[in-house]
PDB file of N, CA and C in Angstrom:
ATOM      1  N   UNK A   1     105.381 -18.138 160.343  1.00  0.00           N
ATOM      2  CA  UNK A   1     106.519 -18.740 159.689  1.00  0.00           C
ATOM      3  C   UNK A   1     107.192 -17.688 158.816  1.00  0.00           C
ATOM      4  N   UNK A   2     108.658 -17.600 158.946  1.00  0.00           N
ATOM      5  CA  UNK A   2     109.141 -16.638 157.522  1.00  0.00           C
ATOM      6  C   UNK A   2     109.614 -17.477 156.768  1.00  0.00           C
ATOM      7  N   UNK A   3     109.831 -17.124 155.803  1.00  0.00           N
ATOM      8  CA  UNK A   3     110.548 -16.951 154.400  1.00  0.00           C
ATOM      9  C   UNK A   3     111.431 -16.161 154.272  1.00  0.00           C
ATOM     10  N   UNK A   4     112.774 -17.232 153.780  1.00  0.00           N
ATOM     11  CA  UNK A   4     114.059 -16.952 153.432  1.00  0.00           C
ATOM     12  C   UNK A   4     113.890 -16.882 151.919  1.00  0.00           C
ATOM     13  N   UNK A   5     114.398 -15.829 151.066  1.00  0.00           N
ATOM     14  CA  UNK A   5     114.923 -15.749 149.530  1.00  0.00           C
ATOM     15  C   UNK A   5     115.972 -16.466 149.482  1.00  0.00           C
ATOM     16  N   UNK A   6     115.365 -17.246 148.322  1.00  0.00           N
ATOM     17  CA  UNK A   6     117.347 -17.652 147.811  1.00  0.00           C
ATOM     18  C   UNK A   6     117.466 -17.064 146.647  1.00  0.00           C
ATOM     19  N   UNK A   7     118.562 -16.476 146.428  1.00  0.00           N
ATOM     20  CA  UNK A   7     118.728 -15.964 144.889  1.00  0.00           C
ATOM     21  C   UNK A   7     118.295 -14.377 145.320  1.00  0.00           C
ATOM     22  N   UNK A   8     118.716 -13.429 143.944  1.00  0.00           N
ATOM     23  CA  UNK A   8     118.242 -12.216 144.302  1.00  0.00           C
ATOM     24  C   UNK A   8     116.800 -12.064 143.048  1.00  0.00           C
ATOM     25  N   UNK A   9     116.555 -10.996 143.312  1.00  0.00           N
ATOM     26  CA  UNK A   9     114.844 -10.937 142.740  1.00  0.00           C
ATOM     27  C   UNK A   9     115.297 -11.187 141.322  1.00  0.00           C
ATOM     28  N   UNK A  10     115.944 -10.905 140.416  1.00  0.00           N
ATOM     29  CA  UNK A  10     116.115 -10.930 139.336  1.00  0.00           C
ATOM     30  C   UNK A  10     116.514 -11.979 138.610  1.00  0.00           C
ATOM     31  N   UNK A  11     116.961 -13.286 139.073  1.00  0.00           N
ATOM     32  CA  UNK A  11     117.420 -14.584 139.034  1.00  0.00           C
ATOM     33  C   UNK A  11     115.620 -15.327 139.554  1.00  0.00           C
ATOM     34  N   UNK A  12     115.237 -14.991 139.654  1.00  0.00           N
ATOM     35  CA  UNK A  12     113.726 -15.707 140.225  1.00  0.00           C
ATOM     36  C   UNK A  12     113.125 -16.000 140.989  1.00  0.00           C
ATOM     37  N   UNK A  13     113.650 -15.735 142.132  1.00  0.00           N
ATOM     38  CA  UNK A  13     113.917 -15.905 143.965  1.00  0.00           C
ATOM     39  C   UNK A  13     112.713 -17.036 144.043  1.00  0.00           C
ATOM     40  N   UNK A  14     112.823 -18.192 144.952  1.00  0.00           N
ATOM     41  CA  UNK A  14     111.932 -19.149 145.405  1.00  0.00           C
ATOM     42  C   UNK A  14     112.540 -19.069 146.926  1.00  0.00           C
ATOM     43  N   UNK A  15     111.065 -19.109 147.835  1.00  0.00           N
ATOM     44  CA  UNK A  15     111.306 -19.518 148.562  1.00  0.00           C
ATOM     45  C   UNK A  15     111.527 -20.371 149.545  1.00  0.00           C
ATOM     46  N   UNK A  16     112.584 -20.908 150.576  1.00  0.00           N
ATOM     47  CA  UNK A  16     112.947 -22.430 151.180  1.00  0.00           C
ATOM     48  C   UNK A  16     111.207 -22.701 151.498  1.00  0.00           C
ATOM     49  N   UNK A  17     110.309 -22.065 151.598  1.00  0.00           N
ATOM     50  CA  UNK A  17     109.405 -22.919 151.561  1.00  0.00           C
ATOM     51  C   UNK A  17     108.995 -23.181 150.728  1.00  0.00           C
ATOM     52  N   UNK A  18     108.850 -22.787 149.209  1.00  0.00           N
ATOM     53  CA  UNK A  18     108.450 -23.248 148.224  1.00  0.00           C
ATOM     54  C   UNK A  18     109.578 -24.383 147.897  1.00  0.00           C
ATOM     55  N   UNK A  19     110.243 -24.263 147.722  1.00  0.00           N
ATOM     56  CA  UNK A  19     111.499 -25.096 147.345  1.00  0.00           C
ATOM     57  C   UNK A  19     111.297 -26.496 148.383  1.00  0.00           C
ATOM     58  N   UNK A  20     110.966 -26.444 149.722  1.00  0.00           N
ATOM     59  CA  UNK A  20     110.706 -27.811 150.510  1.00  0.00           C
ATOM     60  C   UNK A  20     109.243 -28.773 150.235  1.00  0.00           C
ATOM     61  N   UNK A  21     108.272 -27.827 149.681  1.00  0.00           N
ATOM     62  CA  UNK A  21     107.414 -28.437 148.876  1.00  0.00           C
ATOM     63  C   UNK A  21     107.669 -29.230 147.866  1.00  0.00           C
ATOM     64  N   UNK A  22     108.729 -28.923 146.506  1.00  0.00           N
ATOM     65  CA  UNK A  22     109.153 -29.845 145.666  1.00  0.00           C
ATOM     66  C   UNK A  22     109.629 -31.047 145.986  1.00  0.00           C
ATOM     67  N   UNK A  23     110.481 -30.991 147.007  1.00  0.00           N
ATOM     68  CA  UNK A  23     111.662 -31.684 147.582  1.00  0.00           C
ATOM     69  C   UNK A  23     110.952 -33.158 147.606  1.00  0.00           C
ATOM     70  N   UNK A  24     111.714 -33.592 147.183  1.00  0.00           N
ATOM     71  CA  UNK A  24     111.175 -35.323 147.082  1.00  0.00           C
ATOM     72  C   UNK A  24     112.442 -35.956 147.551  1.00  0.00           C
ATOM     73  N   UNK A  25     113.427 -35.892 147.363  1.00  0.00           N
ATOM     74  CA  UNK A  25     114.932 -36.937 148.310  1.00  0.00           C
ATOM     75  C   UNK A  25     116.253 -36.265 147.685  1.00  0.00           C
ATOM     76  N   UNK A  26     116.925 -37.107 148.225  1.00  0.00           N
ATOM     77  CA  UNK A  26     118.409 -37.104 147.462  1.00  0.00           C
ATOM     78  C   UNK A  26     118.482 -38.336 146.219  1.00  0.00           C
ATOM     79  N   UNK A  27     118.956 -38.369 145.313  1.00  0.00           N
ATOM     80  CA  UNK A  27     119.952 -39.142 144.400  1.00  0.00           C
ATOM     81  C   UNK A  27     121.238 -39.103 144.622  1.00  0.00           C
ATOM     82  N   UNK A  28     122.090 -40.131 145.238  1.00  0.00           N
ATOM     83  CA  UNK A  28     123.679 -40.362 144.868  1.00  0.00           C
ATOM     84  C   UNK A  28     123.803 -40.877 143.692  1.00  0.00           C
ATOM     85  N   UNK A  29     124.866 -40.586 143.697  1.00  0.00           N
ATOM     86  CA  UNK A  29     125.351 -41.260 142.086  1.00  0.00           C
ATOM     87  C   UNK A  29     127.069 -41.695 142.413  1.00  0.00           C
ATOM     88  N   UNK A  30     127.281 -42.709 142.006  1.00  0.00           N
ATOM     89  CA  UNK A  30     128.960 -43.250 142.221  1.00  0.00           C
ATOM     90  C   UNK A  30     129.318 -43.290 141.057  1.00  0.00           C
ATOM     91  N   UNK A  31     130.036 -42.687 140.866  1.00  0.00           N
ATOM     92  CA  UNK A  31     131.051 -42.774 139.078  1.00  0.00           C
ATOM     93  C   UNK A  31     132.267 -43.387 139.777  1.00  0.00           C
ATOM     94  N   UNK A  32     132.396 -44.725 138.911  1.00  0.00           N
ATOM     95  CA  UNK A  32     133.396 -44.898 139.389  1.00  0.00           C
ATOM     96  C   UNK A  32     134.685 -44.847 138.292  1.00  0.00           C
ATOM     97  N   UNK A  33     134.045 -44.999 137.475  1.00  0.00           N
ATOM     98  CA  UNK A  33     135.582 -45.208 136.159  1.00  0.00           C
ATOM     99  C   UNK A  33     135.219 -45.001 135.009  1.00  0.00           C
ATOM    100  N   UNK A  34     136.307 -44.555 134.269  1.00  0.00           N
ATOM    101  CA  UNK A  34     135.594 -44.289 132.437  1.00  0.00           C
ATOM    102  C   UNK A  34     136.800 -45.414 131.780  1.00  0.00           C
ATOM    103  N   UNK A  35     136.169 -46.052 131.417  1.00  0.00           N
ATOM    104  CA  UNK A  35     137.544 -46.888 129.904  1.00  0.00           C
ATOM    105  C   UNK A  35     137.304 -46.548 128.655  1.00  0.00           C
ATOM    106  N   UNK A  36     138.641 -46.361 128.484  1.00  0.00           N
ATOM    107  CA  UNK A  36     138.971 -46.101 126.921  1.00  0.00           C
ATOM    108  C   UNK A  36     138.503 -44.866 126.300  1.00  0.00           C
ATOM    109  N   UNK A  37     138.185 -43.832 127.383  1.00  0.00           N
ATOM    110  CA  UNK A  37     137.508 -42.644 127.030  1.00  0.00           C
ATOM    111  C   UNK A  37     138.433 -41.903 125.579  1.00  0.00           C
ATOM    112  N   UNK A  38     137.629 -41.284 125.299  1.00  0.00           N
ATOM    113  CA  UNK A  38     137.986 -40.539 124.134  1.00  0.00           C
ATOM    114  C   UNK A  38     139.567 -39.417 123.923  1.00  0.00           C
ATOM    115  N   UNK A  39     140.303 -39.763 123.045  1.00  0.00           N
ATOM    116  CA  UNK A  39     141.283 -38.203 123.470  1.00  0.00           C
ATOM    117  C   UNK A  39     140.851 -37.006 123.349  1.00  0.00           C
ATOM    118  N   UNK A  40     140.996 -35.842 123.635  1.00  0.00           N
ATOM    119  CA  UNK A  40     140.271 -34.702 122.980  1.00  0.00           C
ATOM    120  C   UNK A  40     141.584 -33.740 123.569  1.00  0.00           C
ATOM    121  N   UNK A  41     141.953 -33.834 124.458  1.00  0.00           N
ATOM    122  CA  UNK A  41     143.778 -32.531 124.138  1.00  0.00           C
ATOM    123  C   UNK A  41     144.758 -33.363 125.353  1.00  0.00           C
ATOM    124  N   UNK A  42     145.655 -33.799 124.544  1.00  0.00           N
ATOM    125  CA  UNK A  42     147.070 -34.361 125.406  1.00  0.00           C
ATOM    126  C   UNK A  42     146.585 -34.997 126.607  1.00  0.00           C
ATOM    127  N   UNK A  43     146.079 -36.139 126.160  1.00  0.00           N
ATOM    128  CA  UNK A  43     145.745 -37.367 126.659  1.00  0.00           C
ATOM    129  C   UNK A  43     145.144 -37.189 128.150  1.00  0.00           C
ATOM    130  N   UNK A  44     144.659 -36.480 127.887  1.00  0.00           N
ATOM    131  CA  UNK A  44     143.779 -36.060 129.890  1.00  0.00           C
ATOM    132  C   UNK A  44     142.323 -36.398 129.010  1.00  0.00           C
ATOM    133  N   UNK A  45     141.692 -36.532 130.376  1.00  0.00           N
ATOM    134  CA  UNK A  45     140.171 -37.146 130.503  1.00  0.00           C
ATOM    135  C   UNK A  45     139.328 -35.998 131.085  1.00  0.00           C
ATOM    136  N   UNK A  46     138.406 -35.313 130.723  1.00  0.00           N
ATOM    137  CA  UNK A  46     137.763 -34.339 130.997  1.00  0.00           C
ATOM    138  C   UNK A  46     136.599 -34.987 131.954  1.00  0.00           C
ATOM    139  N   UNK A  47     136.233 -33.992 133.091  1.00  0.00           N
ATOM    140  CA  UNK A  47     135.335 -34.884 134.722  1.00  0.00           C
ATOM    141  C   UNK A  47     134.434 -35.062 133.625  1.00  0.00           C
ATOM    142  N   UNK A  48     133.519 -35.819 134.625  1.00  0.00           N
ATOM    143  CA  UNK A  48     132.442 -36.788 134.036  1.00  0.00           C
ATOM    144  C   UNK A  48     130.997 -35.456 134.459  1.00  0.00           C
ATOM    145  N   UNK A  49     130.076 -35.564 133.866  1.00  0.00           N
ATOM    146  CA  UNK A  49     129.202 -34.874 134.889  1.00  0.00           C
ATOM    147  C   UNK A  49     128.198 -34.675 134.948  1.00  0.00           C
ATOM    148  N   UNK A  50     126.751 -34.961 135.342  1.00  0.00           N
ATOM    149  CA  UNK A  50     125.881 -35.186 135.826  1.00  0.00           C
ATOM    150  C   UNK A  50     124.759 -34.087 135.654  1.00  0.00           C
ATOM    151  N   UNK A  51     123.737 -33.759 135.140  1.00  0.00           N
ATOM    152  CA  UNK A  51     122.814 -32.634 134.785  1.00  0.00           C
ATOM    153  C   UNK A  51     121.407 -32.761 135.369  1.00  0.00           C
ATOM    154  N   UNK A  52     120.625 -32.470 136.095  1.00  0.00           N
ATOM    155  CA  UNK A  52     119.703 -32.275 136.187  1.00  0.00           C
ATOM    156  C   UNK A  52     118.716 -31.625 136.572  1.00  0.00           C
ATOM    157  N   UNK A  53     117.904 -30.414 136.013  1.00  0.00           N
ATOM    158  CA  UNK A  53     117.236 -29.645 135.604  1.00  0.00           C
ATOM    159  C   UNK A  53     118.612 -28.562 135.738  1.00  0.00           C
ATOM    160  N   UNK A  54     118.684 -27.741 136.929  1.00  0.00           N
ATOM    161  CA  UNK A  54     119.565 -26.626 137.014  1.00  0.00           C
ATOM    162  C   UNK A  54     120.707 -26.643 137.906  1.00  0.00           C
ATOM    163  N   UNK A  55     120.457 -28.153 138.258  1.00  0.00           N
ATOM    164  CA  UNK A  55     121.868 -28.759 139.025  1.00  0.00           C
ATOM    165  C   UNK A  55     122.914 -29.342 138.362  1.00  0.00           C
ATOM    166  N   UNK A  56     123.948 -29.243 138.628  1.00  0.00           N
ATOM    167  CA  UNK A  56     125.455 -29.760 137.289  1.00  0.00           C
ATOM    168  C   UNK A  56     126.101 -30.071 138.653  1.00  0.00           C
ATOM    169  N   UNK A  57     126.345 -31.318 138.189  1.00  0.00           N
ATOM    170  CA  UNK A  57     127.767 -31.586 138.752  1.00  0.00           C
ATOM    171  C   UNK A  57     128.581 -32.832 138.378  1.00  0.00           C
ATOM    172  N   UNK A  58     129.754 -32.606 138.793  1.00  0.00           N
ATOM    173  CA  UNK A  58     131.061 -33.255 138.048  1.00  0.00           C
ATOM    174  C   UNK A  58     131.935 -33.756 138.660  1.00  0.00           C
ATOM    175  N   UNK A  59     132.833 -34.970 138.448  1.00  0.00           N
ATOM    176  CA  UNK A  59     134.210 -35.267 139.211  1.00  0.00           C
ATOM    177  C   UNK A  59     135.063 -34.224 139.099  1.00  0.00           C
ATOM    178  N   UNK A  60     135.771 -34.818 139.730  1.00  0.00           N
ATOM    179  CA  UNK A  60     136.935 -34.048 139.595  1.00  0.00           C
ATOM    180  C   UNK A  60     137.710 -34.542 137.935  1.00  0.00           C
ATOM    181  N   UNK A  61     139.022 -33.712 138.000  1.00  0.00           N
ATOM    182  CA  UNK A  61     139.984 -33.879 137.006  1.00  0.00           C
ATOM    183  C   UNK A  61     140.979 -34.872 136.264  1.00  0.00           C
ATOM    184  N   UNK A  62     141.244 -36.147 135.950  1.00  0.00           N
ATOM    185  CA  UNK A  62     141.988 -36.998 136.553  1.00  0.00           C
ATOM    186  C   UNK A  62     143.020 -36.678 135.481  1.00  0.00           C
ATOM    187  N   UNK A  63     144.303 -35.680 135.263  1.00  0.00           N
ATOM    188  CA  UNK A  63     145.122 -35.699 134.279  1.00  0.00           C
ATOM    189  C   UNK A  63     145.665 -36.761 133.404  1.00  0.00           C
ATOM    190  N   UNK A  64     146.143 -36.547 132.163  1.00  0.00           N
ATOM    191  CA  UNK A  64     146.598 -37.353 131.353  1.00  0.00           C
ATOM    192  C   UNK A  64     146.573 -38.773 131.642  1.00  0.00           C
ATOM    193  N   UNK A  65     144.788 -39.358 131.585  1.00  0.00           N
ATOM    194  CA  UNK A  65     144.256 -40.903 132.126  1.00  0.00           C
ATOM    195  C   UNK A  65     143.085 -40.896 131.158  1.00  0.00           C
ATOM    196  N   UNK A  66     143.126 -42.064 130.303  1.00  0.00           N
ATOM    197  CA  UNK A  66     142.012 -41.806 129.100  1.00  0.00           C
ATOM    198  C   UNK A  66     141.299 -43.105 130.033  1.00  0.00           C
ATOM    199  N   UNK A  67     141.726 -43.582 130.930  1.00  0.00           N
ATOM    200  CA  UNK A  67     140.867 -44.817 131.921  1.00  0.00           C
ATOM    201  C   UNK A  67     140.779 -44.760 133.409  1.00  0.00           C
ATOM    202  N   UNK A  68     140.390 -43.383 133.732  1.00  0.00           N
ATOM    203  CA  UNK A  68     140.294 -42.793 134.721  1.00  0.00           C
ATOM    204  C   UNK A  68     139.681 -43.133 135.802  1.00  0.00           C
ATOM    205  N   UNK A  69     139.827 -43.802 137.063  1.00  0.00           N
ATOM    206  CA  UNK A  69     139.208 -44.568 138.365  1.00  0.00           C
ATOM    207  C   UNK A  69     138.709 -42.904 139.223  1.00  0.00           C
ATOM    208  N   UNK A  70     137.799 -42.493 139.361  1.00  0.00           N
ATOM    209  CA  UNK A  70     137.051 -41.023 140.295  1.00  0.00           C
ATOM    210  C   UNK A  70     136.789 -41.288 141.573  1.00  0.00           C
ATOM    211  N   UNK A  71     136.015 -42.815 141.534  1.00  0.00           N
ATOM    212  CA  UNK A  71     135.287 -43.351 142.774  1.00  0.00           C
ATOM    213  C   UNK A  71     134.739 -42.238 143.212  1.00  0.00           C
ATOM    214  N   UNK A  72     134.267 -41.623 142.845  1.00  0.00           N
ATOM    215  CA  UNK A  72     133.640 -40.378 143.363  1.00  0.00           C
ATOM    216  C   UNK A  72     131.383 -40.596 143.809  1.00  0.00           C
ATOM    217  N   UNK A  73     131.353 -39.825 144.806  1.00  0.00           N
ATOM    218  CA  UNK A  73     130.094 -39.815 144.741  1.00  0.00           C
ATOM    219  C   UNK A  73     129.382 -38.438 144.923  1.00  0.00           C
ATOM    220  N   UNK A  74     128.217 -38.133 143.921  1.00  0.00           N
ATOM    221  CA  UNK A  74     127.342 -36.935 143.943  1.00  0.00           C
ATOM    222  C   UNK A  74     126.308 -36.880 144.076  1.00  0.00           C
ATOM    223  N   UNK A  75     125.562 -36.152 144.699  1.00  0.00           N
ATOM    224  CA  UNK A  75     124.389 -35.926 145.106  1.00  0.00           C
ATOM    225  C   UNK A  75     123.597 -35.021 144.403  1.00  0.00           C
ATOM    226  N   UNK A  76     122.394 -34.870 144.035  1.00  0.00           N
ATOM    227  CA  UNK A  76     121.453 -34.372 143.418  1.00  0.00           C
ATOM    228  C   UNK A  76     120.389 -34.512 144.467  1.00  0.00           C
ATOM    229  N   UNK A  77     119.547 -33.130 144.785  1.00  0.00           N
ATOM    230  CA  UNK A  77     118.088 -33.203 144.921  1.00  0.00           C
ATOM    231  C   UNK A  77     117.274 -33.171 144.328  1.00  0.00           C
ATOM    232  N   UNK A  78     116.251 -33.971 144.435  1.00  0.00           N
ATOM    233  CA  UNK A  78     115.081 -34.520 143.776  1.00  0.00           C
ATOM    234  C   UNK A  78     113.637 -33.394 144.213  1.00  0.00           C
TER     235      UNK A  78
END
């Protein structure tokens, strides 16, 4: 069997086989809307976004909407 690096040596390299050992599933996640979100600069709504361990992720942008509909869906591996 080989082994693929991901990453270069200096970032911590794991390899897809170590990495398929962890692997337990996917998580979706549906954001669908924010109300009454907060102002923070000329009435736009900053994406929403999602953290877990060294995975980030986010909607998109929805300009000047402090009640922003994304319907968006993200995925995380577990």
């Amino acid at each position: 069997m080989h082994n693929l690096i991901v990453g270069s040596p200096k970032e911590g390299s794991e390899t897809i086989t170590s990495l398929m050992e962890n692997f337990m599933g996917l998580l979706r996640v549906h954001v669908k809307q924010g109300v009454n979100l907060a102002v923070r600069d000329v009435r736009s709504s900053d994406p929403y976004a999602i953290k877990m361990g060294q995975q980030r992720l986010k909607t998109r942008i929805l300009k000047k909407d402090v009640n922003p509909e994304w319907n968006d869906y993200l995925t995380l591996s577990m």
